[in-house]
Each structure stands twice: as structure tokens, then as C-alpha cells.
C-alpha atoms as a PDB file:
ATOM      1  CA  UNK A   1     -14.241 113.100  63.385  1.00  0.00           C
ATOM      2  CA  UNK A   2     -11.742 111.597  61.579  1.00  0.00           C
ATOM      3  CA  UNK A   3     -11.240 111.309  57.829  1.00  0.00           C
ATOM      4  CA  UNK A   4     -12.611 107.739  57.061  1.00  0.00           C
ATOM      5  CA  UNK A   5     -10.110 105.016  55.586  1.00  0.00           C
ATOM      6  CA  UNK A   6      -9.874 105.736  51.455  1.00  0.00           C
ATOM      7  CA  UNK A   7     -11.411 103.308  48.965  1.00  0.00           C
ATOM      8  CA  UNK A   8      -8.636 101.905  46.801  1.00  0.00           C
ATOM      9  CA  UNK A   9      -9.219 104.115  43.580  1.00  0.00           C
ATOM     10  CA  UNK A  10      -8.231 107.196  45.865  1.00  0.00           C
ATOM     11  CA  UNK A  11      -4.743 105.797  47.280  1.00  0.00           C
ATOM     12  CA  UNK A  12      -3.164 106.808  44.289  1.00  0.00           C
ATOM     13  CA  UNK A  13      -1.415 110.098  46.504  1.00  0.00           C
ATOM     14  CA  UNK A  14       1.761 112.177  46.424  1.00  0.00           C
ATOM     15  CA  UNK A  15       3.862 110.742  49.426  1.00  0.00           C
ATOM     16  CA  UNK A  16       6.049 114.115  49.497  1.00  0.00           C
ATOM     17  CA  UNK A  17       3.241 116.703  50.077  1.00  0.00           C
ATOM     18  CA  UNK A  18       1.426 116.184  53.752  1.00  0.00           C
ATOM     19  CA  UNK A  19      -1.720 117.268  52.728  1.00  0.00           C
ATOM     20  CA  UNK A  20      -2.520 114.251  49.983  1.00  0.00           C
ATOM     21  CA  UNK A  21      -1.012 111.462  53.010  1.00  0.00           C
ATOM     22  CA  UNK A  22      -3.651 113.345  55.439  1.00  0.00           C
ATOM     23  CA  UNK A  23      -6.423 113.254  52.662  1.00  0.00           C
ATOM     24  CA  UNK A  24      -5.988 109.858  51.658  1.00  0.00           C
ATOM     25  CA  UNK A  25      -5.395 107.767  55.054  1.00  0.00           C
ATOM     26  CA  UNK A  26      -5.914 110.671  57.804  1.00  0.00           C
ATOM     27  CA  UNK A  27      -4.417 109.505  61.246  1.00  0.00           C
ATOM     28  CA  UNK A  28      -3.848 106.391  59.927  1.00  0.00           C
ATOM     29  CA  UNK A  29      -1.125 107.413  57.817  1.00  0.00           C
ATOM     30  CA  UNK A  30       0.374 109.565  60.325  1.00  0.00           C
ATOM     31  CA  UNK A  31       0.761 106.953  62.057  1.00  0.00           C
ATOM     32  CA  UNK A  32       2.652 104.550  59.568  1.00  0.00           C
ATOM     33  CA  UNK A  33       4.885 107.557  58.036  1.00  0.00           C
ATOM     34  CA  UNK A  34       6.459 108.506  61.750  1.00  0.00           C
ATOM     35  CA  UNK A  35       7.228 104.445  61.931  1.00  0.00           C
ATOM     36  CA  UNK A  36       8.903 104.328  58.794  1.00  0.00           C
ATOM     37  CA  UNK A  37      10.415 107.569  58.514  1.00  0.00           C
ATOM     38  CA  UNK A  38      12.342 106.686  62.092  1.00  0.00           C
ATOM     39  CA  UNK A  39      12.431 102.996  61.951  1.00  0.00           C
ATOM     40  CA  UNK A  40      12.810 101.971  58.253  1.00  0.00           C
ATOM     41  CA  UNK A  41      15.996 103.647  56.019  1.00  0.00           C
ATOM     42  CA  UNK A  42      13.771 104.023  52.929  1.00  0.00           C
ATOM     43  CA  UNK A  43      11.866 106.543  54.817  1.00  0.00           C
ATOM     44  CA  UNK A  44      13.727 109.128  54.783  1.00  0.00           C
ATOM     45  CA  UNK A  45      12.755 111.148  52.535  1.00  0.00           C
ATOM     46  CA  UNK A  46       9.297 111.315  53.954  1.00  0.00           C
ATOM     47  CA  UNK A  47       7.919 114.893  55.163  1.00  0.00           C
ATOM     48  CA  UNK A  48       7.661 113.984  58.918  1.00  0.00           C
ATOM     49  CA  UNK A  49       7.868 117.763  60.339  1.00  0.00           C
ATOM     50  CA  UNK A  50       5.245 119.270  57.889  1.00  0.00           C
ATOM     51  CA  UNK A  51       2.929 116.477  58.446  1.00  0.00           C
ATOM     52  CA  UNK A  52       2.899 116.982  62.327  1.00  0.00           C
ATOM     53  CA  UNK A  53       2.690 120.678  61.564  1.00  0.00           C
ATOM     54  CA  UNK A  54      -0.187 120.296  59.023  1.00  0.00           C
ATOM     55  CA  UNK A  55      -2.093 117.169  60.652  1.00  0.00           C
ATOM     56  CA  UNK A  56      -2.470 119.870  63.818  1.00  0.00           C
ATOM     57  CA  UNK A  57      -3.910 122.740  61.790  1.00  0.00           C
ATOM     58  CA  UNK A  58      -6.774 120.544  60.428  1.00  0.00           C
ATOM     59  CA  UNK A  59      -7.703 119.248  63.666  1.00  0.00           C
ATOM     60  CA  UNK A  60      -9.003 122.949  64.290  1.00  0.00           C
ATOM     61  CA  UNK A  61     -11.360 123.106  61.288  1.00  0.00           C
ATOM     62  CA  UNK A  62     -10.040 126.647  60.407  1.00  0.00           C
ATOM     63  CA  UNK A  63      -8.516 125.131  57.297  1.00  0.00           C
ATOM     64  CA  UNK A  64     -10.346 125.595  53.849  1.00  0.00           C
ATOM     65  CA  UNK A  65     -12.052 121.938  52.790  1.00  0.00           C
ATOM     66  CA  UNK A  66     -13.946 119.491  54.248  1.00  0.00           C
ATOM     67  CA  UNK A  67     -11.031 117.270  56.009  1.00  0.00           C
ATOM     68  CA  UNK A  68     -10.592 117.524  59.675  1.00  0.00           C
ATOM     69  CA  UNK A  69      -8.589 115.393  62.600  1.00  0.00           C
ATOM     70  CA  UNK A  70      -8.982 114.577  65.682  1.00  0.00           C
ATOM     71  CA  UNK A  71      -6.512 116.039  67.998  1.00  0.00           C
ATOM     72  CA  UNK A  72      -6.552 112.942  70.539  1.00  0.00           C
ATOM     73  CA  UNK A  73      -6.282 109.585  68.039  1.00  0.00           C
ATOM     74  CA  UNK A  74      -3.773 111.751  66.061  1.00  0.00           C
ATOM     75  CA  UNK A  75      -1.550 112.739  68.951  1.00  0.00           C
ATOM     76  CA  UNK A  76      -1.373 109.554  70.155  1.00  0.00           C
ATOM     77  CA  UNK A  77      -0.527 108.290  66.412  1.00  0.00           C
ATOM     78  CA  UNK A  78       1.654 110.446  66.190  1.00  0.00           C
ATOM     79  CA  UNK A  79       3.640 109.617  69.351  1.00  0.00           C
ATOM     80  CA  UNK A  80       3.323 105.580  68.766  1.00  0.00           C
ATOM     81  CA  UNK A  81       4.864 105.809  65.299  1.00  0.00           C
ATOM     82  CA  UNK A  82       7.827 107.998  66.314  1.00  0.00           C
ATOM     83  CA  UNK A  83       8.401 105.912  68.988  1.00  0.00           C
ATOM     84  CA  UNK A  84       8.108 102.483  67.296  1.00  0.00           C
ATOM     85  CA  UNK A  85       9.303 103.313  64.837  1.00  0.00           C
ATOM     86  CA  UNK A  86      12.706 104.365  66.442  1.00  0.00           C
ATOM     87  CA  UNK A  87      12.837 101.200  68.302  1.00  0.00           C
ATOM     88  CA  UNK A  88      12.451  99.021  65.417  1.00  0.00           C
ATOM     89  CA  UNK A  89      15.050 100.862  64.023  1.00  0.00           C
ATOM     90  CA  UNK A  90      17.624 100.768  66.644  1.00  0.00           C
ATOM     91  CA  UNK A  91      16.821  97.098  66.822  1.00  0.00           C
ATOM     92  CA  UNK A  92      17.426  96.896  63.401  1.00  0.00           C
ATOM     93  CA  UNK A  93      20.353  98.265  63.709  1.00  0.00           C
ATOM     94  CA  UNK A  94      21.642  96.104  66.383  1.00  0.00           C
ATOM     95  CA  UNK A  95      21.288  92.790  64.887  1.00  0.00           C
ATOM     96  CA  UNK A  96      22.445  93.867  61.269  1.00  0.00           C
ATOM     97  CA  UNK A  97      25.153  96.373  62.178  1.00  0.00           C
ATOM     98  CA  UNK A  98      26.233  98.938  59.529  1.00  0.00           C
ATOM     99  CA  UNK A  99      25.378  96.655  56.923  1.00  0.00           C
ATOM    100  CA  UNK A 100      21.923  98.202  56.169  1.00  0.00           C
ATOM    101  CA  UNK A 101      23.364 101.825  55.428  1.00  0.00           C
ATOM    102  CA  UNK A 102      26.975 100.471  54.172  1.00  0.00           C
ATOM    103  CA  UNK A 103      24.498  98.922  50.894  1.00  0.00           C
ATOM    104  CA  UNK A 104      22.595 101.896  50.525  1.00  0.00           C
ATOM    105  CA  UNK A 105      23.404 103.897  47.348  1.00  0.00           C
ATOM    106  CA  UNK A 106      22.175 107.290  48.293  1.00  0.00           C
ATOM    107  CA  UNK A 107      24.006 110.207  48.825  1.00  0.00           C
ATOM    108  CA  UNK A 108      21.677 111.821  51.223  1.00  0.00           C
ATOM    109  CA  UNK A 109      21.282 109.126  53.066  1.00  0.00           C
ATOM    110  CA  UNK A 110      25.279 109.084  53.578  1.00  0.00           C
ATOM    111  CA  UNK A 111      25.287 112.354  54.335  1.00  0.00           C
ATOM    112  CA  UNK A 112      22.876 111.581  57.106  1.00  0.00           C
ATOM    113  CA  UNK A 113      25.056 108.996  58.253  1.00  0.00           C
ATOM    114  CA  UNK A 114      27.760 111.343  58.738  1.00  0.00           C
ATOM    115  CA  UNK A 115      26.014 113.910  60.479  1.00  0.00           C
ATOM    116  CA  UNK A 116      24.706 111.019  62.667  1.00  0.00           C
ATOM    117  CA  UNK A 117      28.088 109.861  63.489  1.00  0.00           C
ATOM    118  CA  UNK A 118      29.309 113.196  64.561  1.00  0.00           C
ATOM    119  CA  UNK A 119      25.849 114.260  66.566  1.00  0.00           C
ATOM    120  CA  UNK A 120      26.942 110.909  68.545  1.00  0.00           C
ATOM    121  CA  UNK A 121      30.755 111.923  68.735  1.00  0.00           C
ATOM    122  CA  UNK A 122      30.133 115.465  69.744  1.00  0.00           C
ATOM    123  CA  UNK A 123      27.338 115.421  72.606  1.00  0.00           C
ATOM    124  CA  UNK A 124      27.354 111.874  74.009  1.00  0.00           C
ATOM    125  CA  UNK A 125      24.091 109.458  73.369  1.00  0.00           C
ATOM    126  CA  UNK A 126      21.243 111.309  75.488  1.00  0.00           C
ATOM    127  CA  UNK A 127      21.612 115.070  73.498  1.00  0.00           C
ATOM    128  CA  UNK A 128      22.634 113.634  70.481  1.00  0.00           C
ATOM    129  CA  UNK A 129      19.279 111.168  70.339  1.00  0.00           C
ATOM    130  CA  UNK A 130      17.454 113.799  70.970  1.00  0.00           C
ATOM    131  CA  UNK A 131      18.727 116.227  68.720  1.00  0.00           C
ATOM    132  CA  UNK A 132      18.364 114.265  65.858  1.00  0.00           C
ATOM    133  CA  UNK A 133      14.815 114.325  66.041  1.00  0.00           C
ATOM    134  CA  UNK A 134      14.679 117.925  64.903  1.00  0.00           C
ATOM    135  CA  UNK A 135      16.719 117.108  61.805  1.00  0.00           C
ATOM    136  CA  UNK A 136      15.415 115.336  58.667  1.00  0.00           C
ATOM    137  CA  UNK A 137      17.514 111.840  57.470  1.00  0.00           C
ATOM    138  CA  UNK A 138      19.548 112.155  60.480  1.00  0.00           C
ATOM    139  CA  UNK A 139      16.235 110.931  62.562  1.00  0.00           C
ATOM    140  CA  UNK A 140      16.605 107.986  59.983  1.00  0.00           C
ATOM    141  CA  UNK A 141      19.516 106.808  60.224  1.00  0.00           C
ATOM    142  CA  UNK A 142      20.464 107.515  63.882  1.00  0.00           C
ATOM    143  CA  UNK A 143      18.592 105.079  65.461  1.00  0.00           C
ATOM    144  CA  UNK A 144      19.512 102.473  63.368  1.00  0.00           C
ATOM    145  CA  UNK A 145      23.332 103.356  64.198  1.00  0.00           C
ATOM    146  CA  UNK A 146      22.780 103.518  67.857  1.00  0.00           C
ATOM    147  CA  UNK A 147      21.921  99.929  67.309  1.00  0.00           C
ATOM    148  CA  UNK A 148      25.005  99.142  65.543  1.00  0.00           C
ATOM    149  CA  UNK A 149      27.765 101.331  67.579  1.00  0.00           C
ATOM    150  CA  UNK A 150      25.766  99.127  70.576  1.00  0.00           C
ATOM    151  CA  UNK A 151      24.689 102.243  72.712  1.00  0.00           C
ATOM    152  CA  UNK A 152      22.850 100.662  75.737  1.00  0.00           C
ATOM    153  CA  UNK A 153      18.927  99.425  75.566  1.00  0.00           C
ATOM    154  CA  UNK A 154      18.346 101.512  78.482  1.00  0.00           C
ATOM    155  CA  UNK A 155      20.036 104.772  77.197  1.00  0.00           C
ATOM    156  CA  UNK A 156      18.586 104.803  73.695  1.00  0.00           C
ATOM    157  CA  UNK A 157      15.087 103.834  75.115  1.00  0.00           C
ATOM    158  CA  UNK A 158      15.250 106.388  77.555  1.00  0.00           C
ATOM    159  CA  UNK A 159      16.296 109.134  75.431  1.00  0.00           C
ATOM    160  CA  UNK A 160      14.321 108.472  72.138  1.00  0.00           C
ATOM    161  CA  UNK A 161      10.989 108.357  73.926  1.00  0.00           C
ATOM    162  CA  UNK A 162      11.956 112.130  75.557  1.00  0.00           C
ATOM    163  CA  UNK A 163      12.671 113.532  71.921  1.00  0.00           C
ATOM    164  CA  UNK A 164      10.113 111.403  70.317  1.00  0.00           C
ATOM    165  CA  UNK A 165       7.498 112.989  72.451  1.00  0.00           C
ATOM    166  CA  UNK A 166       9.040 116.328  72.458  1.00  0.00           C
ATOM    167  CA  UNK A 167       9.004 116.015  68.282  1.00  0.00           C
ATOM    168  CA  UNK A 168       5.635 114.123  67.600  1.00  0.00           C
ATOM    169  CA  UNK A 169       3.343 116.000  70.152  1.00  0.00           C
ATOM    170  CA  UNK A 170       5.175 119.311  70.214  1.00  0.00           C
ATOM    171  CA  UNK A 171       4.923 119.550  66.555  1.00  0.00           C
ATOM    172  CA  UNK A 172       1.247 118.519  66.229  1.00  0.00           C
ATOM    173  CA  UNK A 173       0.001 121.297  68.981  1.00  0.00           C
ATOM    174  CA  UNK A 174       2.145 124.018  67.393  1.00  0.00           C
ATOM    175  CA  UNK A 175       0.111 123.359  63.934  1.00  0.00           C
ATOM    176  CA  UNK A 176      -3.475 122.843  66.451  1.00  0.00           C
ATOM    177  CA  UNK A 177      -1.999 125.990  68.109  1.00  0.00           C
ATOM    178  CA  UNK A 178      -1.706 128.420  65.313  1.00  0.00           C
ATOM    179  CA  UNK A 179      -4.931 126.840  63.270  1.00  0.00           C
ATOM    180  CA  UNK A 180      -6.957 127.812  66.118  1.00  0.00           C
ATOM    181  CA  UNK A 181      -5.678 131.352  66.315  1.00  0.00           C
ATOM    182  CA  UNK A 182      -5.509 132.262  62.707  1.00  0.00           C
ATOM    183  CA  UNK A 183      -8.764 131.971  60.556  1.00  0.00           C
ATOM    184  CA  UNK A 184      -8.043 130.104  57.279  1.00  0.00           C
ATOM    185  CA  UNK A 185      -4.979 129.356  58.367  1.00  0.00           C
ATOM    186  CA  UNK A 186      -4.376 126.724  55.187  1.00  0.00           C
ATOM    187  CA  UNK A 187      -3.372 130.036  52.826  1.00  0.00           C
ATOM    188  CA  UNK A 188      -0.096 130.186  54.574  1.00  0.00           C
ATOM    189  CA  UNK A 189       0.799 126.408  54.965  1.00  0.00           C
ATOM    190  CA  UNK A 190       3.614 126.339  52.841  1.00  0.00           C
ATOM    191  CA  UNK A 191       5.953 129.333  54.187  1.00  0.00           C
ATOM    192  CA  UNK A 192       4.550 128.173  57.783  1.00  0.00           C
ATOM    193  CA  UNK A 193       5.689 124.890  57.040  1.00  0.00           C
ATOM    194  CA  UNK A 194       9.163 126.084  56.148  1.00  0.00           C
ATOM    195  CA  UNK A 195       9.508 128.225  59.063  1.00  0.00           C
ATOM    196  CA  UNK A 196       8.499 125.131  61.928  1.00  0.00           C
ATOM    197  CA  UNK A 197      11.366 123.303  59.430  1.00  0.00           C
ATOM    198  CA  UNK A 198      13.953 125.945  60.228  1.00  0.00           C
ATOM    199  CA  UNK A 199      13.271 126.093  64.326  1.00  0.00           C
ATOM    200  CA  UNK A 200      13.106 123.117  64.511  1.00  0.00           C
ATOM    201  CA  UNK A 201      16.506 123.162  63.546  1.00  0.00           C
ATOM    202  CA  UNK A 202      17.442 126.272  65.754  1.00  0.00           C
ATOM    203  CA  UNK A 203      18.492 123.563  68.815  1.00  0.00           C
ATOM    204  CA  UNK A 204      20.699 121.410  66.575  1.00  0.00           C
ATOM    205  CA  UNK A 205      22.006 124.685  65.431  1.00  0.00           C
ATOM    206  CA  UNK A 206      22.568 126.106  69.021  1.00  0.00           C
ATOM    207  CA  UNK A 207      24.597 122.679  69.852  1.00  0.00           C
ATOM    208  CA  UNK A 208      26.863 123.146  67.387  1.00  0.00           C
ATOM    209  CA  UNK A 209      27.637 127.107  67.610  1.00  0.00           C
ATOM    210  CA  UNK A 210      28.478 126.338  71.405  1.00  0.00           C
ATOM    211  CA  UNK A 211      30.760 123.571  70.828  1.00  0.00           C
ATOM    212  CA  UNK A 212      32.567 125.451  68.061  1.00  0.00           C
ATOM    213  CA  UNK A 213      32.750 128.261  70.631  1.00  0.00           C
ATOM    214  CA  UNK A 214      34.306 125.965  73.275  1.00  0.00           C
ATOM    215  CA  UNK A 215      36.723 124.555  70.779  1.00  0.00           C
ATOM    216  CA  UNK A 216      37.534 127.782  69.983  1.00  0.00           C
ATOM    217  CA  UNK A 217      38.238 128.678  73.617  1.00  0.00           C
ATOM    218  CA  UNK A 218      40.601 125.715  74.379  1.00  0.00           C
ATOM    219  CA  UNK A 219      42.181 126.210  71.525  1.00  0.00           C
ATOM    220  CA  UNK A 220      43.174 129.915  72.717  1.00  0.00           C
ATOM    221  CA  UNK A 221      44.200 128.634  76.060  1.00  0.00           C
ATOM    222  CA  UNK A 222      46.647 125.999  74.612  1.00  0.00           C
END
């Protein structure tokens, strides 16, 4: 059963910690925070790997407290805001250009930007796209610079909706996974949390050690 929608004297939530979104508006909220973490720019601060991760474990029930998910309404909002929510933000992207992050004021969000450009740059649109769903404000701000640098409808489609699903529903059975394994589970969120953070890194991180090796090699050769 799902958690039921919150009155409005219990909204008042932490929107950095996973556990208070999935308290206060259950798969609801999952929902709306993969949209806007992968469609809109201000979310990118928003904790879209824990919350898979966490949202899964309490589907199980082996998690201390009386919340619990449903693993079938929260996969599939899972997958439907990650993969609106990149569309809208390619979209975005194409009809305002780089204006949206060119008046942004945030460092991070820059920096996101960069790494964004150079994901494009360095593996072409289909790895890069997918790639950058593994790696917070780069997700962000990707798809809304596809849009802009014009990368074809078909491509980005394509290729977003094979790392959006890969993300969303990959990331939501690890957490059901390991919740239905390990009994009381919740005592080792946070350092769990922190470890799905860092794989899910591991094949952004495996990109870039082969294409400094390969750099590396032609640069011997010349």
C-alpha cells in the first residue's frame, strides 16, 4: 500500500534527505523530483540516486517504521519522471538555447555544464546521454544542452529513454533488492546510500580512464 497523500500541516519536509520526500508525498513525490531534477535546472540539487535507492528498500517492509511502497506504482513513477522530465528539458533547451544556464549564477551548476559539454565532446551523443544519468547536475543540465547544441529528436529520445530506464528502475530494484535480503536494512541507509552514489559513478569513471588511456597511446605513436 502506498503512503497516502500528506495533509498540508505535514508538507513542511527537508527536500535534501529522501526519507522526509518519501514520508511526506510517497510515490507521488518520486515522481515529481525525477521530472524536475532532469527536466527543470533548479533541480539539481535534488537527491535523485538516494531516493531511487531508498524508495526500493521500503517497498520490502524490512525497514524500521510504518511507511512502505509499492514496488509497481513506484517503478513506473520512477521511470515516467526521469523520462519526462528529460524531454521537457531537452525541449527546453531547444527553444531557449544556452540562455537558461548562461543566467544561472551557480557555480555547481557551471561546473555541470562543463562536464556536460565534454561528456558530449568526448563519446558522441548516445554514451554520453547515457552516462550522464549516473552523475548528479550533469543529468540536469545535459538534456537541456542537447536541446541547445540541436542533437537530433530521434537520437536524444532514443538514448535518454535507454539510460533513463537503466537509472530509474535499476536503482529502485537494487534498494528492493538488498531490503529484501537484509533484515532492518534502514540502520545502514546512509553509508549504503553513499556506496550506490559511488558505482554509480564507476561507468562514467571507466569512460574516462579508457579515453585517457587511448590518448595516451596515440600520443606515444606520434
Amino acid at each position: 500500500m502506498t503512503a497516502p497523500f500528506p495533509a498540508a500541516s505535514q508538507l513542511a519536509v527537508n527536500v535534501l534527505d529522501a526519507h522526509s520526500l518519501l514520508a511526506a508525498f510517497g510515490v507521488l513525490g518520486v515522481a515529481v523530483v525525477m521530472f524536475a531534477e532532469t527536466g527543470l535546472l533548479v533541480g539539481f540539487f535534488l537527491p535523485g540516486d538516494s531516493l531511487l535507492f531508498t524508495a526500493g528498500l521500503l517497498c520490502t517492509g524490512s525497514a524500521q517504521g510504518s511507511l512502505r511502497l509499492s514496488l509497481g506504482p513506484l517503478l513506473v513513477a520512477a521511470a515516467v519522471g526521469a523520462l519526462a522530465g528529460a524531454q521537457c528539458g531537452y525541449l527546453l533547451g531547444r527553444k531557449a538555447g544556452g540562455a537558461l544556464l548562461a543566467r544561472s549564477h551557480s557555480s555547481r551548476l557551471h561546473e555541470g555544464t562543463k562536464r556536460a559539454e565534454e561528456l558530449l565532446e568526448r563519446y558522441g551523443y548516445a554514451k554520453a546521454i547515457v552516462l550522464a544519468r549516473f552523475v548528479p547536475v550533469v543529468r540536469t543540465v545535459l538534456n537541456p544542452l542537447a536541446g541547445a547544441l540541436e542533437v537530433p529528436v530521434r537520437t536524444f529520445t532514443l538514448w535518454q529513454v535507454v539510460g533513463g530506464l537503466v537509472w530509474s528502475v535499476g536503482l529502485t530494484l537494487a534498494g528492493y533488492a538488498l531490503g529484501s535480503s537484509i533484515p532492518n536494512v534502514d540502520r545502514y541507509l546512509l553509508p549504503l546510500v553513499a556506496l550506490i552514489v559511488v558505482v554509480s559513478l564507476v561507468p562514467l569513471a571507466a569512460e574516462v580512464y579508457r579515453g585517457r588511456r587511448a590518448a595516451k597511446s596515440r600520443g606515444s605513436r606520434g
